[in-house]
PDB file of N, CA and C in Angstrom:
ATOM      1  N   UNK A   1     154.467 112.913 234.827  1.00  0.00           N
ATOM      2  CA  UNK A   1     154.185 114.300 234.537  1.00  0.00           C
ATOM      3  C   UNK A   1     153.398 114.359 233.235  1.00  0.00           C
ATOM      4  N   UNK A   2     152.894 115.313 232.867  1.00  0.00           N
ATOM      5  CA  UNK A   2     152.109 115.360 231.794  1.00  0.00           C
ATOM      6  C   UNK A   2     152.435 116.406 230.315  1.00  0.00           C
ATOM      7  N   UNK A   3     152.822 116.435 229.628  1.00  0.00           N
ATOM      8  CA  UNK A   3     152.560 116.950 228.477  1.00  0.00           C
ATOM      9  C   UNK A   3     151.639 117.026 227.421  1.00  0.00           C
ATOM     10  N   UNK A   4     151.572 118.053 226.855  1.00  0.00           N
ATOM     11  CA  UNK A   4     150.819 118.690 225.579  1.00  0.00           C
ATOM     12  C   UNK A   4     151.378 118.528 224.503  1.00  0.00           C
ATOM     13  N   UNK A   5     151.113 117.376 223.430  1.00  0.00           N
ATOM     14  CA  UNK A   5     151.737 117.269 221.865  1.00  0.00           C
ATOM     15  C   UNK A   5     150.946 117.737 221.151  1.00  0.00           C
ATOM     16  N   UNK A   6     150.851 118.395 219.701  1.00  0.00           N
ATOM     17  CA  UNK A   6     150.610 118.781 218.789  1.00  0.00           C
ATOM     18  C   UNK A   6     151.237 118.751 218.001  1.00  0.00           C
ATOM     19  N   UNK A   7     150.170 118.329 216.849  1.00  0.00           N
ATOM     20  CA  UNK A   7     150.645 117.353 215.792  1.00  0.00           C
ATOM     21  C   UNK A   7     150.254 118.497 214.451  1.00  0.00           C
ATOM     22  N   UNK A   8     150.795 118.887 213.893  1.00  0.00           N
ATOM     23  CA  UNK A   8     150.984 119.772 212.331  1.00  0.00           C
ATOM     24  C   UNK A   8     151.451 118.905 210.948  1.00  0.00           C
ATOM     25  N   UNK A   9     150.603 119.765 210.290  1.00  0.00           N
ATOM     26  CA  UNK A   9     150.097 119.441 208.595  1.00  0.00           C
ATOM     27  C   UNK A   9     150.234 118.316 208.758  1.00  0.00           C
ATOM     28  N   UNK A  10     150.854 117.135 207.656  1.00  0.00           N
ATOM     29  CA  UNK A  10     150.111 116.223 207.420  1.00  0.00           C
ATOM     30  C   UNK A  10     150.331 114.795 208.529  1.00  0.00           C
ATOM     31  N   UNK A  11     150.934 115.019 209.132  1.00  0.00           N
ATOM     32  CA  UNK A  11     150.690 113.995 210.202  1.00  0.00           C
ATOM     33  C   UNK A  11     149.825 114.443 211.755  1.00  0.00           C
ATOM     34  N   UNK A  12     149.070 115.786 210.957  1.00  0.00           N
ATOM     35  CA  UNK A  12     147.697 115.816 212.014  1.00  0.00           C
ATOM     36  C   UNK A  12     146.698 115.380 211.508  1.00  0.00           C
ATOM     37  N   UNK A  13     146.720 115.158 209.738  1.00  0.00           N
ATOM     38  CA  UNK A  13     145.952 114.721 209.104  1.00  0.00           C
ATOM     39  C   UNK A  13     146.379 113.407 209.093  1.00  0.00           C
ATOM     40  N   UNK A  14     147.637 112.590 209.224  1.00  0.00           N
ATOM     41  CA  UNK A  14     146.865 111.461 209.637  1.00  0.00           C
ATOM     42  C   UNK A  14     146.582 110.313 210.630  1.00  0.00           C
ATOM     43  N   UNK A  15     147.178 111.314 212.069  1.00  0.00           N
ATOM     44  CA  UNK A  15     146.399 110.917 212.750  1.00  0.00           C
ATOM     45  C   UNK A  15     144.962 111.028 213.209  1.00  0.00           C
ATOM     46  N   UNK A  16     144.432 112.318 212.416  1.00  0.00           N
ATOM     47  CA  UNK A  16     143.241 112.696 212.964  1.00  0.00           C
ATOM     48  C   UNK A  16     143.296 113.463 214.270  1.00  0.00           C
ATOM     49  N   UNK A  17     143.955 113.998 214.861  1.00  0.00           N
ATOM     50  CA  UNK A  17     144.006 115.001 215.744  1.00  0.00           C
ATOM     51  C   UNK A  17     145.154 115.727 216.031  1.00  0.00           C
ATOM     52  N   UNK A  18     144.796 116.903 216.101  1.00  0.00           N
ATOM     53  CA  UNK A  18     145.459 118.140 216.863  1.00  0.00           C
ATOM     54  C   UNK A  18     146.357 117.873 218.061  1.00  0.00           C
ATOM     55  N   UNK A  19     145.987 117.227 218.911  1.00  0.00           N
ATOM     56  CA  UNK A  19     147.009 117.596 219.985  1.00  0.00           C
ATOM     57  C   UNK A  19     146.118 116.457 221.372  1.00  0.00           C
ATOM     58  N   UNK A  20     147.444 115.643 222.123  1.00  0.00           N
ATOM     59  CA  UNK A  20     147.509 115.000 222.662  1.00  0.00           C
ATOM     60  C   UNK A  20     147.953 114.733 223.758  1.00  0.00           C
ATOM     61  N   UNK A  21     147.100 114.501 225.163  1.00  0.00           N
ATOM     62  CA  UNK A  21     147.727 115.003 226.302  1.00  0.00           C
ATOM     63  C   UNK A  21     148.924 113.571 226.994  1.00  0.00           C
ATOM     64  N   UNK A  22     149.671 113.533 227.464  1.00  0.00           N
ATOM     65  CA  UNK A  22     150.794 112.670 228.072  1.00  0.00           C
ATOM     66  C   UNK A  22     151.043 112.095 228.526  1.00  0.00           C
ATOM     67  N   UNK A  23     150.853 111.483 229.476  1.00  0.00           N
ATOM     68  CA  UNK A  23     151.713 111.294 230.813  1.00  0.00           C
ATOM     69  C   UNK A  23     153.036 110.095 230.563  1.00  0.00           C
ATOM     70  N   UNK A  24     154.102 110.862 230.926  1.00  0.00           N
ATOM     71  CA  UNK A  24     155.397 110.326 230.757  1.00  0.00           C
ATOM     72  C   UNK A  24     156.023 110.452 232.164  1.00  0.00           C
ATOM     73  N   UNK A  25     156.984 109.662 232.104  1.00  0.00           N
ATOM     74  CA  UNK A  25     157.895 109.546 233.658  1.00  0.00           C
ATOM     75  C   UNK A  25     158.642 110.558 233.785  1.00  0.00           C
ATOM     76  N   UNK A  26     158.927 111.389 235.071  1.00  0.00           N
ATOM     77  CA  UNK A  26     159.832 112.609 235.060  1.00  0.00           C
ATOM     78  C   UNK A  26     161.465 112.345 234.422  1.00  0.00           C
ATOM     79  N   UNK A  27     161.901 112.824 233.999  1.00  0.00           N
ATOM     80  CA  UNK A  27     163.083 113.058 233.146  1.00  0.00           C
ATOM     81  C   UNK A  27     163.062 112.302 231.639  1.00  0.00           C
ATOM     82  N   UNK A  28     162.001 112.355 231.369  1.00  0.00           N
ATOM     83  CA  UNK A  28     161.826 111.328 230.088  1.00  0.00           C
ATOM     84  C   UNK A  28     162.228 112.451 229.115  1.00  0.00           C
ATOM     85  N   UNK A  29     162.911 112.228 227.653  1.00  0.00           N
ATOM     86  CA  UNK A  29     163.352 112.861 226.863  1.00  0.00           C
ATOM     87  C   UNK A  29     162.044 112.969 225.820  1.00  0.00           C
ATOM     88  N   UNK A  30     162.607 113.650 224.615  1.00  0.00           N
ATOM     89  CA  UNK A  30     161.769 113.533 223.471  1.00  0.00           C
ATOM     90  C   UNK A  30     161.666 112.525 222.513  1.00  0.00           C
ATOM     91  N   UNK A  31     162.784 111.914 222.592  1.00  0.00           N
ATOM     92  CA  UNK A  31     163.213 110.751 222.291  1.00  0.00           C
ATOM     93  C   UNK A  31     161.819 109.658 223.094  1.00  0.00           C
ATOM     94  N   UNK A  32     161.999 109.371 223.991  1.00  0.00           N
ATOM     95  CA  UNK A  32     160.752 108.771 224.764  1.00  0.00           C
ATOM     96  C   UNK A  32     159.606 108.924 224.174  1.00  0.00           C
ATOM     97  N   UNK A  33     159.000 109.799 224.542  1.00  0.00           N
ATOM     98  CA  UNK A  33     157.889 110.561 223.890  1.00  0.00           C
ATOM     99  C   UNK A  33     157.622 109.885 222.993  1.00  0.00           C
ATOM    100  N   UNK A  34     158.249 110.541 222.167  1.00  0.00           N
ATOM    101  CA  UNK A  34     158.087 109.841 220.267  1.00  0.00           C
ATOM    102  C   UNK A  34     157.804 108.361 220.456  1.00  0.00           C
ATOM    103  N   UNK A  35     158.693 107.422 221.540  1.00  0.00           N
ATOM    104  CA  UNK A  35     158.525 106.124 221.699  1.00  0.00           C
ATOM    105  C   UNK A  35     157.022 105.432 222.050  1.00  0.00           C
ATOM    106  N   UNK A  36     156.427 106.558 223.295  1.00  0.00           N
ATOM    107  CA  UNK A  36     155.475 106.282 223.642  1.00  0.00           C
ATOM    108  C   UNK A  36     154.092 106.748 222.763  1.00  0.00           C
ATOM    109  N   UNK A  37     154.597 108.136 222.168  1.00  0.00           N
ATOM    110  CA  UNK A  37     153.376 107.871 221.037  1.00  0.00           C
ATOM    111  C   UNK A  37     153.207 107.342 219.850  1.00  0.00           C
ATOM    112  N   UNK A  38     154.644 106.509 219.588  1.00  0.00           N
ATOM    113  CA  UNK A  38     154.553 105.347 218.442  1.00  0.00           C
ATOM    114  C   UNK A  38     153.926 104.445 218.632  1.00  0.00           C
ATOM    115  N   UNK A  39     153.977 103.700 220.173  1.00  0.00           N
ATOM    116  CA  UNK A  39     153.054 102.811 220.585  1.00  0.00           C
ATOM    117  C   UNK A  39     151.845 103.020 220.316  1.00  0.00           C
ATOM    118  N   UNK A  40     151.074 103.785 220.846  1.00  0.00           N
ATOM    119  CA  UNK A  40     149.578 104.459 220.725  1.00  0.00           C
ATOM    120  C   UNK A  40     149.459 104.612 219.439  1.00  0.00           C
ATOM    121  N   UNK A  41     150.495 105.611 218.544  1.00  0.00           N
ATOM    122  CA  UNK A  41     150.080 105.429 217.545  1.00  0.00           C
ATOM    123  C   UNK A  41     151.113 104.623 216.297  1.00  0.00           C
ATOM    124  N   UNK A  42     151.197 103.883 216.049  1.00  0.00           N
ATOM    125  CA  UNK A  42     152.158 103.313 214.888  1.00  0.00           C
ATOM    126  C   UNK A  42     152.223 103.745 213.939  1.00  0.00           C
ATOM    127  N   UNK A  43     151.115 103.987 213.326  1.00  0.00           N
ATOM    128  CA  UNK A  43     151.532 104.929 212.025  1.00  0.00           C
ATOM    129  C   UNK A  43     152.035 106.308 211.689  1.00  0.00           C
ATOM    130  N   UNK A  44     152.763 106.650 212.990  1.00  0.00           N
ATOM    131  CA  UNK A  44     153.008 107.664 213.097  1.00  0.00           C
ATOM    132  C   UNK A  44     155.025 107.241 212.953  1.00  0.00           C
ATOM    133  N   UNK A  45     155.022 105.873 213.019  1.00  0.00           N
ATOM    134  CA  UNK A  45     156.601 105.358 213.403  1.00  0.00           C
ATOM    135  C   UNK A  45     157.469 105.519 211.743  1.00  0.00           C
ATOM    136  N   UNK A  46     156.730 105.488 210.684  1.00  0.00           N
ATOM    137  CA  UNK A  46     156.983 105.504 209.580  1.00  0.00           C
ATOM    138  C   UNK A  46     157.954 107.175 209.389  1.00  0.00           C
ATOM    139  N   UNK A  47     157.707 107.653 209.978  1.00  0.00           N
ATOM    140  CA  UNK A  47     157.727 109.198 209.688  1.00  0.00           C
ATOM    141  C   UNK A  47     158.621 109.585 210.735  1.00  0.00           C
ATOM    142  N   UNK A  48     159.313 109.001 211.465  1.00  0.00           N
ATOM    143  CA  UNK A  48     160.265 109.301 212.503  1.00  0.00           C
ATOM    144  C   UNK A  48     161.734 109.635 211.880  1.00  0.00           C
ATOM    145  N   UNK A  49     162.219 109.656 210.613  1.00  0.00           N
ATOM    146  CA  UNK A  49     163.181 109.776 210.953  1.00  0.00           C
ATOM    147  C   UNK A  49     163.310 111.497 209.664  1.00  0.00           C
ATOM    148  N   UNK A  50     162.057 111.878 209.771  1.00  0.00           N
ATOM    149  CA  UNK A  50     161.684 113.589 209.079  1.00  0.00           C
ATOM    150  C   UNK A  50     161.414 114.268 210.062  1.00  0.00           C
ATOM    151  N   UNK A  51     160.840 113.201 211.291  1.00  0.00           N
ATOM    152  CA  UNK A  51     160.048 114.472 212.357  1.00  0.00           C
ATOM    153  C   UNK A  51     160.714 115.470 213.050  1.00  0.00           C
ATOM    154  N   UNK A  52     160.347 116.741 213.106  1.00  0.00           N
ATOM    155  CA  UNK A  52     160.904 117.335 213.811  1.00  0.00           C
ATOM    156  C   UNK A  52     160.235 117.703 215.141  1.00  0.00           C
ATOM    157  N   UNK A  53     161.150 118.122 216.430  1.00  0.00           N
ATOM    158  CA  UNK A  53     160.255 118.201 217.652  1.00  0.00           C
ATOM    159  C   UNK A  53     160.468 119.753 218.395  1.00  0.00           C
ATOM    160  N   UNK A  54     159.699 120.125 218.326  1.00  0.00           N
ATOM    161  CA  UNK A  54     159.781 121.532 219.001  1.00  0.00           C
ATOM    162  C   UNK A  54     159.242 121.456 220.820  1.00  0.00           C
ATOM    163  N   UNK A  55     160.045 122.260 221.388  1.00  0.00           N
ATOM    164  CA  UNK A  55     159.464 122.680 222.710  1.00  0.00           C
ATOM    165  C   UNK A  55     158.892 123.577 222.906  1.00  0.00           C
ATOM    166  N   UNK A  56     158.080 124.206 223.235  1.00  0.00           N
ATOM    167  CA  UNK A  56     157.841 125.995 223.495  1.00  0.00           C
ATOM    168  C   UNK A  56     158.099 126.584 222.106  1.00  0.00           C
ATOM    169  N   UNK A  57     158.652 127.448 221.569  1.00  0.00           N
ATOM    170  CA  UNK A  57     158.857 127.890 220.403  1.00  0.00           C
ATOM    171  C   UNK A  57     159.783 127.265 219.629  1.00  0.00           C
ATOM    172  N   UNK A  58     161.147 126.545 220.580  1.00  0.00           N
ATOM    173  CA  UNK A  58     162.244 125.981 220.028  1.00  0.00           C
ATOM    174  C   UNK A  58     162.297 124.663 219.516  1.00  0.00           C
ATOM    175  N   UNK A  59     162.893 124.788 218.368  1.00  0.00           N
ATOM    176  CA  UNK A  59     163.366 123.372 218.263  1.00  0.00           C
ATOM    177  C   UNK A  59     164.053 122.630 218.627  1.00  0.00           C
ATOM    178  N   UNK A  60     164.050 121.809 219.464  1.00  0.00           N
ATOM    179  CA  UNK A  60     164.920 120.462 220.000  1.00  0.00           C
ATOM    180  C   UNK A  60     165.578 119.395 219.694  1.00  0.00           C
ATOM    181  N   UNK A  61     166.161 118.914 220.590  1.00  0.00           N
ATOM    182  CA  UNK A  61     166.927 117.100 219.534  1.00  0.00           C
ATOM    183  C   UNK A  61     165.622 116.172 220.721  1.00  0.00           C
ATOM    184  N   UNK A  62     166.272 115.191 220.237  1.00  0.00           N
ATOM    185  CA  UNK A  62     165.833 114.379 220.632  1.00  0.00           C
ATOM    186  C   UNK A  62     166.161 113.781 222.340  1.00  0.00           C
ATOM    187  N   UNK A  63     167.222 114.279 222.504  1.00  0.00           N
ATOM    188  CA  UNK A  63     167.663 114.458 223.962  1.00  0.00           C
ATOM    189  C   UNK A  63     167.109 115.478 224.831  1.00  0.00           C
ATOM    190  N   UNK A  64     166.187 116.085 224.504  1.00  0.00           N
ATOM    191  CA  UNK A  64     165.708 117.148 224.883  1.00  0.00           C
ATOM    192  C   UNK A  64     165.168 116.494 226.024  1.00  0.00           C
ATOM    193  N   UNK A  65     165.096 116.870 227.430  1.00  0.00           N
ATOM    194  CA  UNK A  65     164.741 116.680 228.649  1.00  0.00           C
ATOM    195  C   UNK A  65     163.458 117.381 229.412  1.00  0.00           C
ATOM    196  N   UNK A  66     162.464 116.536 228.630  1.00  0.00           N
ATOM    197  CA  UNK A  66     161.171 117.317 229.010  1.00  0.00           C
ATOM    198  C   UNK A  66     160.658 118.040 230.476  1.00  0.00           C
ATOM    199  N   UNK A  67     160.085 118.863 230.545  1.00  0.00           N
ATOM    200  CA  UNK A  67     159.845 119.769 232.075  1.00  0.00           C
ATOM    201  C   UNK A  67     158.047 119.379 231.681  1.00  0.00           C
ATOM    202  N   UNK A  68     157.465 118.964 233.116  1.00  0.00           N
ATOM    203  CA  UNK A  68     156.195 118.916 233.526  1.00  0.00           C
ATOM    204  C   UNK A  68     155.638 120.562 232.671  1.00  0.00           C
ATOM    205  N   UNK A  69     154.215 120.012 231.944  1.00  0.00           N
ATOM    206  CA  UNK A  69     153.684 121.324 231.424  1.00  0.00           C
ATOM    207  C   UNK A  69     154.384 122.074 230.134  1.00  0.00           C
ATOM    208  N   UNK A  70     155.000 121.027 229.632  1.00  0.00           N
ATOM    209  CA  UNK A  70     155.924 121.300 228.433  1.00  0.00           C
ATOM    210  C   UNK A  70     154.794 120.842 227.668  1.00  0.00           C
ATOM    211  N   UNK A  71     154.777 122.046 226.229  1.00  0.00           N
ATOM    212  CA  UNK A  71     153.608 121.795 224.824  1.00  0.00           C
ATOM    213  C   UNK A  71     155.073 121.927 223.593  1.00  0.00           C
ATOM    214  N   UNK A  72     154.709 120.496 223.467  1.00  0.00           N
ATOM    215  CA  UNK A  72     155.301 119.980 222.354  1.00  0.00           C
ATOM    216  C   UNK A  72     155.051 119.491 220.901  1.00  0.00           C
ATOM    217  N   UNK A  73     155.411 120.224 219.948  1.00  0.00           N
ATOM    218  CA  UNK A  73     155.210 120.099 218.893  1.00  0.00           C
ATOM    219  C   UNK A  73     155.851 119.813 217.757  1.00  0.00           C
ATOM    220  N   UNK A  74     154.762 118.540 216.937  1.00  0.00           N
ATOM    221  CA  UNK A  74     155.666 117.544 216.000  1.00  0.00           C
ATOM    222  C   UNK A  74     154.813 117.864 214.688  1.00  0.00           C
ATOM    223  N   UNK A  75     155.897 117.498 214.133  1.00  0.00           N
ATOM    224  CA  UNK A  75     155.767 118.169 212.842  1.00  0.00           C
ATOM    225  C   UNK A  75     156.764 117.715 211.683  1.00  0.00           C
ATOM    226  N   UNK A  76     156.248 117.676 210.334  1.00  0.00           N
ATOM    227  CA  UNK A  76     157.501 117.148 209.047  1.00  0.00           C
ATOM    228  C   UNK A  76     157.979 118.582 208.975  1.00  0.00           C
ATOM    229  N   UNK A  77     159.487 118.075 208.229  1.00  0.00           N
ATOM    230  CA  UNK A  77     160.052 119.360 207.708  1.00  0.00           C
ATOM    231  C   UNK A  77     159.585 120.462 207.069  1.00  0.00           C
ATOM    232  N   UNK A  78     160.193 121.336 207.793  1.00  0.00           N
ATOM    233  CA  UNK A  78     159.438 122.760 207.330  1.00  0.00           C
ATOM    234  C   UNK A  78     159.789 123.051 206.192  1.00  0.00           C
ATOM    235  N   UNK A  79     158.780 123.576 205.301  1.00  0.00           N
ATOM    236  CA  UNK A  79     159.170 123.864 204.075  1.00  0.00           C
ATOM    237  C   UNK A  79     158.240 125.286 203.064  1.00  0.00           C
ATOM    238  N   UNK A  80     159.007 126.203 202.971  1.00  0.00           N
ATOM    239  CA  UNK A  80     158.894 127.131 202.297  1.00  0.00           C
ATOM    240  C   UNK A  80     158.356 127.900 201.215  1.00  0.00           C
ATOM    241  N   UNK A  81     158.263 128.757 200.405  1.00  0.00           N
ATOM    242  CA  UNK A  81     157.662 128.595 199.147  1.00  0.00           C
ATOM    243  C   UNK A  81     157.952 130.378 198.627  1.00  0.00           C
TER     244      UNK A  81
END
């Protein structure tokens, strides 16, 4: 199935892009995900244990049980001012 990631502030800066299309096995978690775009991207593995993962508007764990056509978005801790 396929998903939509998007990547915010500074780990869109450093991967160099916005948003990344998927394909993961049906019932794959977010947990996965993260696995499979550590592969692709590694320097993104450094930063796994700040990331946060949103589904749709919500924020998720990592058990989160992705649905085909799910836009998912990763991101460091949110922070205020």
């Amino acid at each position: 199935m396929k998903v939509r990631v998007q990547f915010y502030a500074q780990l869109r800066d450093l991967l160099g892009m916005r948003q990344l299309d998927v394909d993961i096995a049906e019932g794959a978690t977010a947990r996965d995900l993260l696995e499979q775009i550590y592969a692709q991207q590694p320097k993104l593995r450094p930063h796994d244990k700040s990331i946060l993962v949103a589904a749709g508007v919500d924020f998720v764990d990592r058990n989160y049980k992705l649905k085909p056509g799910d836009e998912v978005s990763i991101m460091p801790p949110v922070q205020g001012g």
